[in-house]
C-alpha atoms as a PDB file:
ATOM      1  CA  UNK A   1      98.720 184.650  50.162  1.00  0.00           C
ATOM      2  CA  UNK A   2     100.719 183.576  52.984  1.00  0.00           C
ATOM      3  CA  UNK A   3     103.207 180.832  53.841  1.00  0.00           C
ATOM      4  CA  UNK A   4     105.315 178.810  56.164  1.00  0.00           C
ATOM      5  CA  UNK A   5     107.871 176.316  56.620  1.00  0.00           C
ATOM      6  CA  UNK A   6     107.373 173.886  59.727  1.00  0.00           C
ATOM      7  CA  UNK A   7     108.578 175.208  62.460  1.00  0.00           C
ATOM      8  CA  UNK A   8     108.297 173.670  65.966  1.00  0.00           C
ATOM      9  CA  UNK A   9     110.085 176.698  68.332  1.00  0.00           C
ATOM     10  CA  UNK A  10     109.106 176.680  71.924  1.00  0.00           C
ATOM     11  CA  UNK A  11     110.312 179.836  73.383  1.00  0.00           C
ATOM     12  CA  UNK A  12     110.380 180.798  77.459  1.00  0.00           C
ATOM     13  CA  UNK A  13     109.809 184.483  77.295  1.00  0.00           C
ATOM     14  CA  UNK A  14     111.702 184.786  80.417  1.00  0.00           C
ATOM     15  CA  UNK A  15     114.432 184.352  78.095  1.00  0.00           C
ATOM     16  CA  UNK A  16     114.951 180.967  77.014  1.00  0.00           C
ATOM     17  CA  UNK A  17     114.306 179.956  73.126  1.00  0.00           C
ATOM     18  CA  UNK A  18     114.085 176.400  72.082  1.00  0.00           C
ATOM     19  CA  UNK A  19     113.901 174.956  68.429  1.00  0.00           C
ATOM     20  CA  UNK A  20     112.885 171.396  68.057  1.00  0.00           C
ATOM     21  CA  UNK A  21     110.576 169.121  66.104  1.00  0.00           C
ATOM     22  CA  UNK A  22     108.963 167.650  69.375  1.00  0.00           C
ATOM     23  CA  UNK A  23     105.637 168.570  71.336  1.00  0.00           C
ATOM     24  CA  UNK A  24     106.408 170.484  74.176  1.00  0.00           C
ATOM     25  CA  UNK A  25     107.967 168.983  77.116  1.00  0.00           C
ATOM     26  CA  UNK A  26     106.567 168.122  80.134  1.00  0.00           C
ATOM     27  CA  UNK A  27     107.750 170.742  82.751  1.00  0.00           C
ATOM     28  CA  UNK A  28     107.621 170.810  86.809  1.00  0.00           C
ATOM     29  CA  UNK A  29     104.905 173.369  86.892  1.00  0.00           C
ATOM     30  CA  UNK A  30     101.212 172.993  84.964  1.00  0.00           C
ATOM     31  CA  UNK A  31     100.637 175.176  81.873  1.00  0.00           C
ATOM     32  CA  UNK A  32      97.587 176.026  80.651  1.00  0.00           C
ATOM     33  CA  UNK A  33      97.283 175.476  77.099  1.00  0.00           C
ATOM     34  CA  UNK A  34      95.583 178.196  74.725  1.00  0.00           C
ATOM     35  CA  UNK A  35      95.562 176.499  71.081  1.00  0.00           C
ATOM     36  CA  UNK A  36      95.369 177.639  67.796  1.00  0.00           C
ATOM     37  CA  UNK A  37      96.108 181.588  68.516  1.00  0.00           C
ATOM     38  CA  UNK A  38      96.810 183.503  65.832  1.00  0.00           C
ATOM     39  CA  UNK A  39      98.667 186.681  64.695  1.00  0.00           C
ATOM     40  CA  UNK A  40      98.427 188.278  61.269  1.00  0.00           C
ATOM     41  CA  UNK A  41      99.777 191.879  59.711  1.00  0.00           C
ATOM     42  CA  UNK A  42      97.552 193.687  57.393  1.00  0.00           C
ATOM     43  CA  UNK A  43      97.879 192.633  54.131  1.00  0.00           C
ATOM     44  CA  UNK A  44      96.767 196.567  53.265  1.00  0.00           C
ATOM     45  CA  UNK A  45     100.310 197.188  54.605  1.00  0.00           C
ATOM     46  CA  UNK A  46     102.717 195.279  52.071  1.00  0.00           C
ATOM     47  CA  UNK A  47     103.491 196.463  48.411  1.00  0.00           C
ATOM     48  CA  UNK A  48     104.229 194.340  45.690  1.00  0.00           C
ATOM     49  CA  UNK A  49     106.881 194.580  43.387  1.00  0.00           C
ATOM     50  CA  UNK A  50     106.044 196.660  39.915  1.00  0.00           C
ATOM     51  CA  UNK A  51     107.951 193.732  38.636  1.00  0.00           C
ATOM     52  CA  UNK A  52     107.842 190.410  39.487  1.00  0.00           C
ATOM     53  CA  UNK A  53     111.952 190.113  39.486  1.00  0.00           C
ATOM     54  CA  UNK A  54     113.849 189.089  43.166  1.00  0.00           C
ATOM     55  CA  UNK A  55     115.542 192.174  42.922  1.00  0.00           C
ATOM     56  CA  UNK A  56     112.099 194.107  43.228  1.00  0.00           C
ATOM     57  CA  UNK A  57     110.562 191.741  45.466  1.00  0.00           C
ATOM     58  CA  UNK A  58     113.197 193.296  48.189  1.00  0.00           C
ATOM     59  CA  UNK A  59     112.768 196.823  47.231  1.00  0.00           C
ATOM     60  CA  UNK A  60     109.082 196.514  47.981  1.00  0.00           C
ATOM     61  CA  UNK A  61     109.646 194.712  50.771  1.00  0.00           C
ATOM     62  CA  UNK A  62     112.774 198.067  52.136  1.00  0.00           C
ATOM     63  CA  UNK A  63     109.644 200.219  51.162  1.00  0.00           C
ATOM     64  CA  UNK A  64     106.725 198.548  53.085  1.00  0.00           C
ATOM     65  CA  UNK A  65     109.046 198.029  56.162  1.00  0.00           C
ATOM     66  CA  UNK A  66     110.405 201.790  56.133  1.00  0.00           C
ATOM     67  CA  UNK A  67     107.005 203.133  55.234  1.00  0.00           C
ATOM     68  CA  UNK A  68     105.248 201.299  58.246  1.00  0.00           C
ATOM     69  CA  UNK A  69     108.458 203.390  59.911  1.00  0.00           C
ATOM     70  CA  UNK A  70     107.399 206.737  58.579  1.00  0.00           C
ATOM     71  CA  UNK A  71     110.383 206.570  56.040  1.00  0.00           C
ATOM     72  CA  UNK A  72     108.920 207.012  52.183  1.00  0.00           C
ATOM     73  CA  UNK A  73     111.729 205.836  50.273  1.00  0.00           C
ATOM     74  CA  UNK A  74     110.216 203.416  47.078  1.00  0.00           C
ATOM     75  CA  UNK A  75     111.042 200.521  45.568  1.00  0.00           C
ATOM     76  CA  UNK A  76     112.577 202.104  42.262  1.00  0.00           C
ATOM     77  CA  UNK A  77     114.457 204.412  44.642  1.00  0.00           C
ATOM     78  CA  UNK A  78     115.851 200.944  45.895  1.00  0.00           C
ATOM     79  CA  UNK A  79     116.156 199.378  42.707  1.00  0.00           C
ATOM     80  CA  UNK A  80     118.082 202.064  41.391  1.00  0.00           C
ATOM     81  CA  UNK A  81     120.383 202.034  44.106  1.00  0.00           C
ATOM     82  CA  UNK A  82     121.141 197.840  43.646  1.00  0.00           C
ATOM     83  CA  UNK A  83     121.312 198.087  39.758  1.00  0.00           C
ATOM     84  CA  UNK A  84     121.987 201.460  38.489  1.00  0.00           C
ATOM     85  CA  UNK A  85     118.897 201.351  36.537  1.00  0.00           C
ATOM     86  CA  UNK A  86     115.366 199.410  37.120  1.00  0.00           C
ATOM     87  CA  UNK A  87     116.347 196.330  36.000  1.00  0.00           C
ATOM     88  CA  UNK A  88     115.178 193.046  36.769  1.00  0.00           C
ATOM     89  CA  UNK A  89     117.632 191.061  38.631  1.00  0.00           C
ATOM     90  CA  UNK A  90     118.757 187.864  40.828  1.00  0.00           C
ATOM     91  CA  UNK A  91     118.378 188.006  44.860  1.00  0.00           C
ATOM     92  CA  UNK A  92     120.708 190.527  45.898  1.00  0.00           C
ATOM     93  CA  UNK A  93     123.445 189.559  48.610  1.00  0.00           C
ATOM     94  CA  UNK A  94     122.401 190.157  51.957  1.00  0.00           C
ATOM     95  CA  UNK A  95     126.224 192.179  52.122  1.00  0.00           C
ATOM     96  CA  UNK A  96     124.951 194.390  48.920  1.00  0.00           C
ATOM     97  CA  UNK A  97     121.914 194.964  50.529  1.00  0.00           C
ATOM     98  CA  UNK A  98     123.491 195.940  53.519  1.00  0.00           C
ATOM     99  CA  UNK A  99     126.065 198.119  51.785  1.00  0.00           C
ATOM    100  CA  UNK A 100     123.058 200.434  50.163  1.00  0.00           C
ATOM    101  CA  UNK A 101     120.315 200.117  53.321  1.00  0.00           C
ATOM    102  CA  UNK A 102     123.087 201.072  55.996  1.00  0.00           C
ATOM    103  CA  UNK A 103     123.317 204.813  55.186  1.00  0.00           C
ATOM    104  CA  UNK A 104     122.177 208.123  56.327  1.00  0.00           C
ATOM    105  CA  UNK A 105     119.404 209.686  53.672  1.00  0.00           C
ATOM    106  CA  UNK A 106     117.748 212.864  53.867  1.00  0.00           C
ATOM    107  CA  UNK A 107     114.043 212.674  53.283  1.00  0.00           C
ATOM    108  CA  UNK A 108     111.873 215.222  51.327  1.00  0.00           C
ATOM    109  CA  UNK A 109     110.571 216.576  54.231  1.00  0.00           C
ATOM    110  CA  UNK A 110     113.895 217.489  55.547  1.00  0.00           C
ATOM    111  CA  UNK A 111     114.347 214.860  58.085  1.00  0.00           C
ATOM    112  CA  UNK A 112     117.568 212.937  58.333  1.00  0.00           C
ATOM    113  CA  UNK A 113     117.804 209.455  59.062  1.00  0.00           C
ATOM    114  CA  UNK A 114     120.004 206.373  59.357  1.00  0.00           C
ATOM    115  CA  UNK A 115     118.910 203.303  58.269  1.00  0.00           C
ATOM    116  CA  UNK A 116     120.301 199.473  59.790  1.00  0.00           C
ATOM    117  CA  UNK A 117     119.575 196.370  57.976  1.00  0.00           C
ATOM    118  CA  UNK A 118     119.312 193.962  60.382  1.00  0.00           C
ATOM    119  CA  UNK A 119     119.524 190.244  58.506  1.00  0.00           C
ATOM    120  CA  UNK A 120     118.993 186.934  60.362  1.00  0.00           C
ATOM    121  CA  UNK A 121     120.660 184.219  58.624  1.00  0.00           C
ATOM    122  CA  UNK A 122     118.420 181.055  58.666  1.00  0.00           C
ATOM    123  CA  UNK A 123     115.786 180.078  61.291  1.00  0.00           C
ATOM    124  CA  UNK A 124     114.208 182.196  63.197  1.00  0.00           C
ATOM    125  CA  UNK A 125     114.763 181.426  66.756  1.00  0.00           C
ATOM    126  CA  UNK A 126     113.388 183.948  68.542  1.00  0.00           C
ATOM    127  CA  UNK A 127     110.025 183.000  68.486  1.00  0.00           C
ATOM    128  CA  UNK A 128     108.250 185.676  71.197  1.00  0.00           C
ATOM    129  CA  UNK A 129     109.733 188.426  68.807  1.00  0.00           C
ATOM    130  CA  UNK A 130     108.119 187.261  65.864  1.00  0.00           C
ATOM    131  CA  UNK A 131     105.076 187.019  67.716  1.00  0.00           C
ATOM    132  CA  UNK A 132     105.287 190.203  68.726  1.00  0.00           C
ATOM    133  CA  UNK A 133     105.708 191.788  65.786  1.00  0.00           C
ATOM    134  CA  UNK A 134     103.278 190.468  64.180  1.00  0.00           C
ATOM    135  CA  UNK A 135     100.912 191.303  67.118  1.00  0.00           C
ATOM    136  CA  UNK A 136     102.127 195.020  66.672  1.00  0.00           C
ATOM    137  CA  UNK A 137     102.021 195.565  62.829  1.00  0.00           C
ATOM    138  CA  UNK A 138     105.794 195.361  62.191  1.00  0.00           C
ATOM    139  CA  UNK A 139     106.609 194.018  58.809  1.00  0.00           C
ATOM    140  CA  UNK A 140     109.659 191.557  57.893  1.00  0.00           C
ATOM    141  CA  UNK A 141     110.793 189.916  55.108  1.00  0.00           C
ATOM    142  CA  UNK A 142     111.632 185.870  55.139  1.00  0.00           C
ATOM    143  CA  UNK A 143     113.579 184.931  52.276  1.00  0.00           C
ATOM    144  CA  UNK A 144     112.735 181.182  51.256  1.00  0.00           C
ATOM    145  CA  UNK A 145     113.949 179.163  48.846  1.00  0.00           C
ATOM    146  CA  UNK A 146     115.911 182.575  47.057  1.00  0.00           C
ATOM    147  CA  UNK A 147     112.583 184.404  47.048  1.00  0.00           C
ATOM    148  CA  UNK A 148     111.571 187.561  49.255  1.00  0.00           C
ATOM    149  CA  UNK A 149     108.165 186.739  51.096  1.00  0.00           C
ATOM    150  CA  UNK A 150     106.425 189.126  53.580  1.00  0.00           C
ATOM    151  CA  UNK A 151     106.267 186.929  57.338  1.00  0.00           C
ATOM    152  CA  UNK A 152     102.383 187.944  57.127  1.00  0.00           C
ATOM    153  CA  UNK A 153     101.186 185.549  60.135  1.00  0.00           C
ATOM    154  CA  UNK A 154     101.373 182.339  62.252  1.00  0.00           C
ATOM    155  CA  UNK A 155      99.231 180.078  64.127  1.00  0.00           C
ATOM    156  CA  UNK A 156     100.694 178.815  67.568  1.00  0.00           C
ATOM    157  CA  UNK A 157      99.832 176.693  70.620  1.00  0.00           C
ATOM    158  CA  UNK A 158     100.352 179.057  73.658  1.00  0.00           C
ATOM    159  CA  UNK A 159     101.212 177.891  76.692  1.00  0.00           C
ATOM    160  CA  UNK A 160     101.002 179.665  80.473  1.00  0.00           C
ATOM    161  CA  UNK A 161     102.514 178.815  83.774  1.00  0.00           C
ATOM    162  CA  UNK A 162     101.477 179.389  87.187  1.00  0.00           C
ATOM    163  CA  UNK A 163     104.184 181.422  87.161  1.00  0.00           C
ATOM    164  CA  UNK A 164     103.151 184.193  84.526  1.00  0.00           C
ATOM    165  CA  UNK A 165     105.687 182.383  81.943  1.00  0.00           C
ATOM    166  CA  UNK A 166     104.869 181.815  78.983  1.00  0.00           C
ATOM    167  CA  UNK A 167     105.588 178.719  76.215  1.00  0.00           C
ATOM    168  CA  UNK A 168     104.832 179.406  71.957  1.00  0.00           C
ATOM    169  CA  UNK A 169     104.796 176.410  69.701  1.00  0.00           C
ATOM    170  CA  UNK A 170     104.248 177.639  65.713  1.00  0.00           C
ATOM    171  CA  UNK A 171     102.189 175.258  63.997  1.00  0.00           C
ATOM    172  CA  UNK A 172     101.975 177.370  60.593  1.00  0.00           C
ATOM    173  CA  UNK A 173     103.969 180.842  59.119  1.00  0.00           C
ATOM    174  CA  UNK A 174     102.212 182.209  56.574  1.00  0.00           C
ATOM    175  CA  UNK A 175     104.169 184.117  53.801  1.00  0.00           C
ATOM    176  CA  UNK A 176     102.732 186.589  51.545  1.00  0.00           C
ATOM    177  CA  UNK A 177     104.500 187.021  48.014  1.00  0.00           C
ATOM    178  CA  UNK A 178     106.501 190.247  47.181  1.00  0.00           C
ATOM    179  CA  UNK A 179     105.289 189.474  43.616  1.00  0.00           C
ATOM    180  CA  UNK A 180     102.120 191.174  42.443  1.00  0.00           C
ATOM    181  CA  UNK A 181      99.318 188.648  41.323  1.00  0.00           C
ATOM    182  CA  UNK A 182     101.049 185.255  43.334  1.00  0.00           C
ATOM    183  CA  UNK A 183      99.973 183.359  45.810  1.00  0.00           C
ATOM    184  CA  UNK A 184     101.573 183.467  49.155  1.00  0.00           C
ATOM    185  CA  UNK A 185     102.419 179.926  51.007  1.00  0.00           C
ATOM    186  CA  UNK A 186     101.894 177.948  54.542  1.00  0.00           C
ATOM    187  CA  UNK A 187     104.596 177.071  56.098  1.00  0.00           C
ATOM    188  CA  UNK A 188     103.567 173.695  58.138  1.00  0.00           C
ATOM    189  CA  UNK A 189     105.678 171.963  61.306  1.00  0.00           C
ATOM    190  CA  UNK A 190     106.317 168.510  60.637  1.00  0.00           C
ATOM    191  CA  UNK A 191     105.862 168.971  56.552  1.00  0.00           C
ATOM    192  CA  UNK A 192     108.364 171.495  55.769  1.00  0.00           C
ATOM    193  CA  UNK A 193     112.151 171.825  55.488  1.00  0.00           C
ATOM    194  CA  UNK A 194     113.204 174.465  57.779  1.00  0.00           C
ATOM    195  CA  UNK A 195     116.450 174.444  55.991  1.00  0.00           C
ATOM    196  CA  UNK A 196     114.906 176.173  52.841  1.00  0.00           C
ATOM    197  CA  UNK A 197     114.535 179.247  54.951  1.00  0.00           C
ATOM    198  CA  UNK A 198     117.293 181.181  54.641  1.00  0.00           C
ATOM    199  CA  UNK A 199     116.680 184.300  56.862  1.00  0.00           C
ATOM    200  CA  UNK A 200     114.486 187.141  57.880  1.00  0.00           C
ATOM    201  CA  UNK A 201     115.045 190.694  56.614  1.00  0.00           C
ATOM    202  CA  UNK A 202     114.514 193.953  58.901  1.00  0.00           C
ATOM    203  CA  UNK A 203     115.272 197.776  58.774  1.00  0.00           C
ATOM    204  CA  UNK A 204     115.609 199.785  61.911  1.00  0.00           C
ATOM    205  CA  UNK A 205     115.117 203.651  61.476  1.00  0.00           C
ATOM    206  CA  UNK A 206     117.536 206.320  63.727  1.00  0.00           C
ATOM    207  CA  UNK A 207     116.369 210.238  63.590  1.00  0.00           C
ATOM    208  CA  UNK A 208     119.965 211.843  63.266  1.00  0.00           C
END
């Protein structure tokens, strides 16, 4: 179901990010080492395309992300918006994404909302938010290799200082696949080409 790409990112949660392809550096102070921890969103959570098409793939993704957000806008809602019909279609530009996402909508219940697509162009290097999210249920989308996956989950080496500071190096992403009935991949450090990811896909929700 899932997948990665290898990814060695140590990040200082004080505020410093790293990305390298190294173990982690020896530093002034001792860390204690907690390996193997592990994060993982719901699979219950993500919808798969009706069809198996990029264009879908990213409309289920919009209506996983916004529904975790209390937003029920569907993936032919999406689709229609993209290609003036539910057609099956190529990747969409991240720009005509944007241009359709970035809107205000009112929702059947009467609520009005904006909606930001927030797209960041190839590796992630924020490691502690990633984390994070996936501690707290929040659902992305990492486009690799021209197809939408879900960022389902990683494995990481987690590292603590005297200090309260804290070290993460991903040893695995796992990527669940927008398309209904495929298998998701593993996304290894020091096997992978962290070129072939291209970015990771969020929508932030405003009550207007």
């Amino acid at each position: 179901m899932p997948g990665l790409r290898r990814i060695t990112i140590l990040i200082l949660l004080a505020g410093v990010s790293l990305l390298c392809a190294k173990k982690v550096p020896k530093l002034q102070q001792s860390y204690q080492l907690k390996p193997d921890q592990t994060a993982d969103v719901s699979l219950t959570k993500l919808v798969t395309a009706k069809q198996n098409c990029e264009n879908w793939g990213v409309a289920a993704g919009l209506e996983s992300m916004l529904k975790e957000k209390g937003v029920s806008l569907n993936q032919s809602f999406w689709v229609m918006r993209l290609n003036y019909g539910e057609l099956c279609a190529d990747l969409p530009s991240m720009d005509a994404l944007a241009n359709v996402v970035d809107n205000d909508f009112v929702l059947d219940d009467g609520r009005h909302v904006h909606l930001d697509l927030q797209y960041t162009e190839g590796v992630p290097g924020e490691v502690d938010s990633i984390i994070a999210g996936l501690r707290q249920q929040q659902v992305a989308l990492l486009i690799y290799r021209g197809h939408p996956y879900y960022l389902s989950g990683a494995t990481y080496d987690e590292y603590i200082g005297k200090d309260g500071s804290r070290l993460f190096e991903i040893k695995e992403l796992r990527l669940a696949n927008t398309f209904a009935g495929e298998p998701g991949i593993a996304f290894e450090r020091g096997r992978d080409d962290l070129s072939e990811i291209q970015g990771i896909i969020t929508v932030t929700v405003t009550t207007i």
